[in-house]
Protein backbone atom coordinates (compact mmCIF):
# COMPACT_ATOMS: atom_id res chain seq x y z
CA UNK A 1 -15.12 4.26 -4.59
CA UNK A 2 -15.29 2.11 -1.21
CA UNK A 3 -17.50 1.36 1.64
CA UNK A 4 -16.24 -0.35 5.14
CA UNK A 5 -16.25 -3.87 4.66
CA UNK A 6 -15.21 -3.52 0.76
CA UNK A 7 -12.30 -5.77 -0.11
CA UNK A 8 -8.92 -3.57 -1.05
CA UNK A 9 -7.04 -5.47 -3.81
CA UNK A 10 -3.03 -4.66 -2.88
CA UNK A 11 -0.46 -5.19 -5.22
CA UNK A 12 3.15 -7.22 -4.43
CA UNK A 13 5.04 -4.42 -2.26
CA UNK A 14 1.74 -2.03 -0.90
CA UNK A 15 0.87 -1.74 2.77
CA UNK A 16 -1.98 -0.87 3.95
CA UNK A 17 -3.07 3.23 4.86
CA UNK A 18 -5.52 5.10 6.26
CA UNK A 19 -8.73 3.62 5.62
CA UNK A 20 -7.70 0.33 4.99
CA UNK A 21 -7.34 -3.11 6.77
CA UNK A 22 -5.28 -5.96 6.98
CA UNK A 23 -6.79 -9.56 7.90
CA UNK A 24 -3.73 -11.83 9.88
CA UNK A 25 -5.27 -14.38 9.30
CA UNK A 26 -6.50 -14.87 5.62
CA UNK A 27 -3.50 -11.94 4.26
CA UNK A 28 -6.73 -9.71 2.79
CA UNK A 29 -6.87 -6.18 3.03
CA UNK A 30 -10.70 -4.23 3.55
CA UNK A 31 -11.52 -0.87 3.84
CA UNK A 32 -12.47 0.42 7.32
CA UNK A 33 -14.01 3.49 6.01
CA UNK A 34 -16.00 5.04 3.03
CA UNK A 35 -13.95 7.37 -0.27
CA UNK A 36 -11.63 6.75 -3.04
CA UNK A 37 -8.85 4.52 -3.19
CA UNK A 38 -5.48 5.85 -3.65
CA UNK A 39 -2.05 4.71 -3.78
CA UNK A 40 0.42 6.97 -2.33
CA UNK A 41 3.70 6.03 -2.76
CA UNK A 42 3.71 2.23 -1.31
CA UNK A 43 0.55 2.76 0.63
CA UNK A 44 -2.90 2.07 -0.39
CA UNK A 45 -5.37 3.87 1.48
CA UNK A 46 -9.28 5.36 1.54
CA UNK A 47 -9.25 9.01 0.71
CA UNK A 48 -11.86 11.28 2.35
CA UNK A 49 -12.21 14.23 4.41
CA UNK A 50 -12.06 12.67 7.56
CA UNK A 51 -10.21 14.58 10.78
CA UNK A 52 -10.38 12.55 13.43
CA UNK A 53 -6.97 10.65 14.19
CA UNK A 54 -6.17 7.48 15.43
CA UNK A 55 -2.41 7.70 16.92
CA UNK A 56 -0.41 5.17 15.38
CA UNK A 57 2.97 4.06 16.98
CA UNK A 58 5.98 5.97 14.71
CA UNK A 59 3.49 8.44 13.28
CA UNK A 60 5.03 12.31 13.14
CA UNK A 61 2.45 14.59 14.84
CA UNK A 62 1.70 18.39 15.70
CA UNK A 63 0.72 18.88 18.72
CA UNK A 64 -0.46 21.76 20.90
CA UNK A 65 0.31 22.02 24.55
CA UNK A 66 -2.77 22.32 26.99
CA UNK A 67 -1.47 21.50 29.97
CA UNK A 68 1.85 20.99 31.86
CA UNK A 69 2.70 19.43 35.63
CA UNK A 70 6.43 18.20 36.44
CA UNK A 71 6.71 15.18 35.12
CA UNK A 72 4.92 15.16 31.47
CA UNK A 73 2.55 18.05 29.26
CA UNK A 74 -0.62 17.23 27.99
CA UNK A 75 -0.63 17.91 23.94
CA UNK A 76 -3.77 18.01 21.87
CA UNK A 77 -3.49 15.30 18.56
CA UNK A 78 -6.83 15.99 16.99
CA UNK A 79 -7.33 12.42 18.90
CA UNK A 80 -10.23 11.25 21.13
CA UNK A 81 -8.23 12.13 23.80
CA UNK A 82 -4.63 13.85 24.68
CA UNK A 83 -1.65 12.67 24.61
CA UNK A 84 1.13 13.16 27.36
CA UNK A 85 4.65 13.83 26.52
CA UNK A 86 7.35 13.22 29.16
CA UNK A 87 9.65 16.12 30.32
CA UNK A 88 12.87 14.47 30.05
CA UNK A 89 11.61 12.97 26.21
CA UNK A 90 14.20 15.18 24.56
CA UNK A 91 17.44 14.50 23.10
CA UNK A 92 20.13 14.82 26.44
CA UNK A 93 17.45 16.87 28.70
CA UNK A 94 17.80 16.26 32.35
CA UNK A 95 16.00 17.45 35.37
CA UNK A 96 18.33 20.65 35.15
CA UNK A 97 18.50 21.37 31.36
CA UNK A 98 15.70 20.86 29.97
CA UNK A 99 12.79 22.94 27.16
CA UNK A 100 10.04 24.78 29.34
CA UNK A 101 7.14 25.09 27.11
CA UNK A 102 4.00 26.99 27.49
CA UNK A 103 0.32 26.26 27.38
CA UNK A 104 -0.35 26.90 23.50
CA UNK A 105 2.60 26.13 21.94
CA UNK A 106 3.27 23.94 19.32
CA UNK A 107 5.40 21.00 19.15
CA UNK A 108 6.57 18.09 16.74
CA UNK A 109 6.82 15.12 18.42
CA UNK A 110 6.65 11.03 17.03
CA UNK A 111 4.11 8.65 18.56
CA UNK A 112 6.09 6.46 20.97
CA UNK A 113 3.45 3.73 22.20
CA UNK A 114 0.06 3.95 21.25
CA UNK A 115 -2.88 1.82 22.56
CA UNK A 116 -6.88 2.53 22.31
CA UNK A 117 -7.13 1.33 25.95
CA UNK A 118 -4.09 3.64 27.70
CA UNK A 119 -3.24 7.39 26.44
CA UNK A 120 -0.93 7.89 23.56
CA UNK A 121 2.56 8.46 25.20
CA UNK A 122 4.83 10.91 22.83
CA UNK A 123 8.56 11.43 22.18
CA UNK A 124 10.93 14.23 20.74
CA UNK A 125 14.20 12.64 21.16
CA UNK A 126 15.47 12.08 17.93
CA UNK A 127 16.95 8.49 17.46
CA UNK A 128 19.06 10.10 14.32
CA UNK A 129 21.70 12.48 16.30
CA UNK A 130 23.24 12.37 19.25
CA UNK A 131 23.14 16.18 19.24
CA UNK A 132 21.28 17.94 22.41
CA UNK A 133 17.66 19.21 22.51
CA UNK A 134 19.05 22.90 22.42
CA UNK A 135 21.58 23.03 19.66
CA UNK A 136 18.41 24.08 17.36
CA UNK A 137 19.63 21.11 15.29
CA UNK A 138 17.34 18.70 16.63
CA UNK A 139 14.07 17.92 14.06
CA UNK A 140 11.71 17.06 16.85
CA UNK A 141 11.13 19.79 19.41
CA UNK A 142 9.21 23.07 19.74
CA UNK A 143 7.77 24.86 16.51
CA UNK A 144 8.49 28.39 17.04
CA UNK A 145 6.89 31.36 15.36
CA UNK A 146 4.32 30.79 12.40
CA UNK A 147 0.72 29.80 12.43
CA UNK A 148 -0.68 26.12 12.28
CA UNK A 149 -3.84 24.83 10.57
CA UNK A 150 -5.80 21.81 9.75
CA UNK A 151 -6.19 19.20 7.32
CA UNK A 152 -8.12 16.49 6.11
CA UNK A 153 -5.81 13.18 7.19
CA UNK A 154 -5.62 12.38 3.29
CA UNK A 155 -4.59 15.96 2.63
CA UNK A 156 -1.47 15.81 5.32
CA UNK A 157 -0.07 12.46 3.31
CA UNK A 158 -0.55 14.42 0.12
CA UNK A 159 2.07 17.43 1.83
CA UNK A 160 4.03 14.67 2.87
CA UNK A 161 4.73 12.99 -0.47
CA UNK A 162 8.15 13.65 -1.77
CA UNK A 163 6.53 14.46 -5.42
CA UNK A 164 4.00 17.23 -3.65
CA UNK A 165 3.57 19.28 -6.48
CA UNK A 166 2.10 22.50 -4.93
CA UNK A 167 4.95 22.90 -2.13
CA UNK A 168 7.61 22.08 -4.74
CA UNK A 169 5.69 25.03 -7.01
CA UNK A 170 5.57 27.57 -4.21
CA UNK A 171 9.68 26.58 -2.98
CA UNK A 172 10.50 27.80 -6.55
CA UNK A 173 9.03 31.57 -5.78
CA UNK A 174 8.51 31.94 -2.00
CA UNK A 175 10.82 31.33 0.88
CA UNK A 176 8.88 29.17 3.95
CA UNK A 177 9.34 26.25 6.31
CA UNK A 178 6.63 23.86 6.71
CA UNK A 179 5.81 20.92 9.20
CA UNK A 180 3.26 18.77 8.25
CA UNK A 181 1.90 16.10 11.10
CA UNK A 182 0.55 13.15 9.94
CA UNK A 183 -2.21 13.82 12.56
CA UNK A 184 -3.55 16.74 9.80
CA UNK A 185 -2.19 19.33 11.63
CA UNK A 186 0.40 21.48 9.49
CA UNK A 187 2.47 24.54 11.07
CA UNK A 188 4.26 27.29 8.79
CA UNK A 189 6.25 29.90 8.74
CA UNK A 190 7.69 32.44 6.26
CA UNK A 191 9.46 36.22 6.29
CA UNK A 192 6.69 37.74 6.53
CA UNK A 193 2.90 37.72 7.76
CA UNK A 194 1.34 38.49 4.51
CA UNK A 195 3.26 35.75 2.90
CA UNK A 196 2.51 33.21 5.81
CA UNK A 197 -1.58 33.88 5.21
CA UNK A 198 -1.26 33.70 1.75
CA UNK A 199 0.91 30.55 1.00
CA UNK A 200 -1.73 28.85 3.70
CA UNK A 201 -4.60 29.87 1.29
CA UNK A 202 -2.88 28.65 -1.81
CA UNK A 203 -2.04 25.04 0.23
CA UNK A 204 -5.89 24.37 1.71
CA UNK A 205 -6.97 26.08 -2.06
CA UNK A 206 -5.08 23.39 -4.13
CA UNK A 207 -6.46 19.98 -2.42
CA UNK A 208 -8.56 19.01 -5.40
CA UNK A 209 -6.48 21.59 -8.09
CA UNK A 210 -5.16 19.97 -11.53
CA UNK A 211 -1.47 21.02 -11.86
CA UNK A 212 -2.77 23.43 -14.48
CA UNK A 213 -4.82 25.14 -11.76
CA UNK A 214 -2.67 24.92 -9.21
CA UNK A 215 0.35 26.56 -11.60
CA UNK A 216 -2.35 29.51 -12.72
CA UNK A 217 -3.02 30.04 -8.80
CA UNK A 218 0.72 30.03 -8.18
CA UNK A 219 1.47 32.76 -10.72
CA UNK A 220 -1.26 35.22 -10.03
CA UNK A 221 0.74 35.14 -6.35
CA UNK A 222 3.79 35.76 -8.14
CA UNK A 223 2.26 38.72 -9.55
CA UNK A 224 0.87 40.40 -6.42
CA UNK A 225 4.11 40.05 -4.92
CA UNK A 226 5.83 41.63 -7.79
């Protein structure tokens, strides 16, 4: 357990996560807010159930459009305060061809600049293809269909681990696509609605599971289904 101020010991290779601190000047790392320190791949952070998010520059987020003009949308982060995503901030869009989106919908966009004075500016062009915006091949864009919820920030960077043991549990019985934003905002989709509702109950259910009880969860859904 930690308390802001508390000084994070960080092994040869960690960075610092949520939570946690690093001094320039004397090379220390501190916590900047109160749980249970975890390591999570190379990251060492403070794991509680906080919400709130703080955009960082290169951070993945799910957004929701709230308003639109010509020139940029507004997009809800779970932040203090929107964020504004360009028009044209899509792989090859133009004044001509570009996405139209809608009050409501969701998009996955990265944090492009990111400053506590100014509002957070987003991107979806995709620095990894050279493809266009609408080939449907582009990660970064509109999230169609589906449902979105919310997470604690800790619980997103669980889902985002590579070793996530309950998504790899339910990809071995259930068919679904899932977005997680590092913001704690997490959209999915599956074949059907019943599925959708239930694999979101089984995600938010196993934040605090053992595998044992997340593997007994699992299987009675395997059994309702068949």
């Amino acid at each position: 357990l930690c308390l802001p101020g508390d000084e994070v010991p960080l092994q040869p290779g960690s960075l610092p996560g949520l939570g946690v601190a690093l001094d320039a000047d004397s090379g220390r790392a501190f916590a900047t807010a109160a749980g249970v320190l975890r390591t999570l791949e190379e990251e060492v952070c403070v794991e509680n159930l906080r919400k709130r998010y703080i955009p960082r520059k290169g951070d993945h987020i799910v957004g929701i459009i709230v308003s639109r003009n010509a020139d940029f949308y507004k997009v809800e982060i779970r932040a203090p305060s929107p964020a504004f995503l360009p028009t044209l901030a899509w792989n090859g869009a133009t004044k001509r061809n570009r996405p139209l989106l809608e009050i409501g919908m969701l998009v996955y966009a990265r944090v492009e600049a990111a400053h506590p004075d100014l509002d957070t500016e987003l991107s979806c062009v995709d620095p990894d293809t050279k493809k266009s915006w609408n080939t449907g091949e582009v990660l970064l864009g509109e999230l169609k269909g589906g449902l979105s919820f919310e997470v604690a920030l800790t619980a997103a960077q669980r889902l985002l681990a590579i070793d996530c043991f309950i998504l790899d549990r339910l990809g071995k019985d259930f068919s679904y696509e899932l977005c997680v934003g590092q913001n704690g905002r997490v959209w999915l989709v599956a074949p059907t609605a019943r599925e959708t509702v239930l694999l979101l109950q089984a995600i938010k259910r196993s934040f605090g599971m053992t595998t044992i009880q997340i593997e007994a969860m699992v299987g009675k859904m395997v059994e309702v289904f068949s």
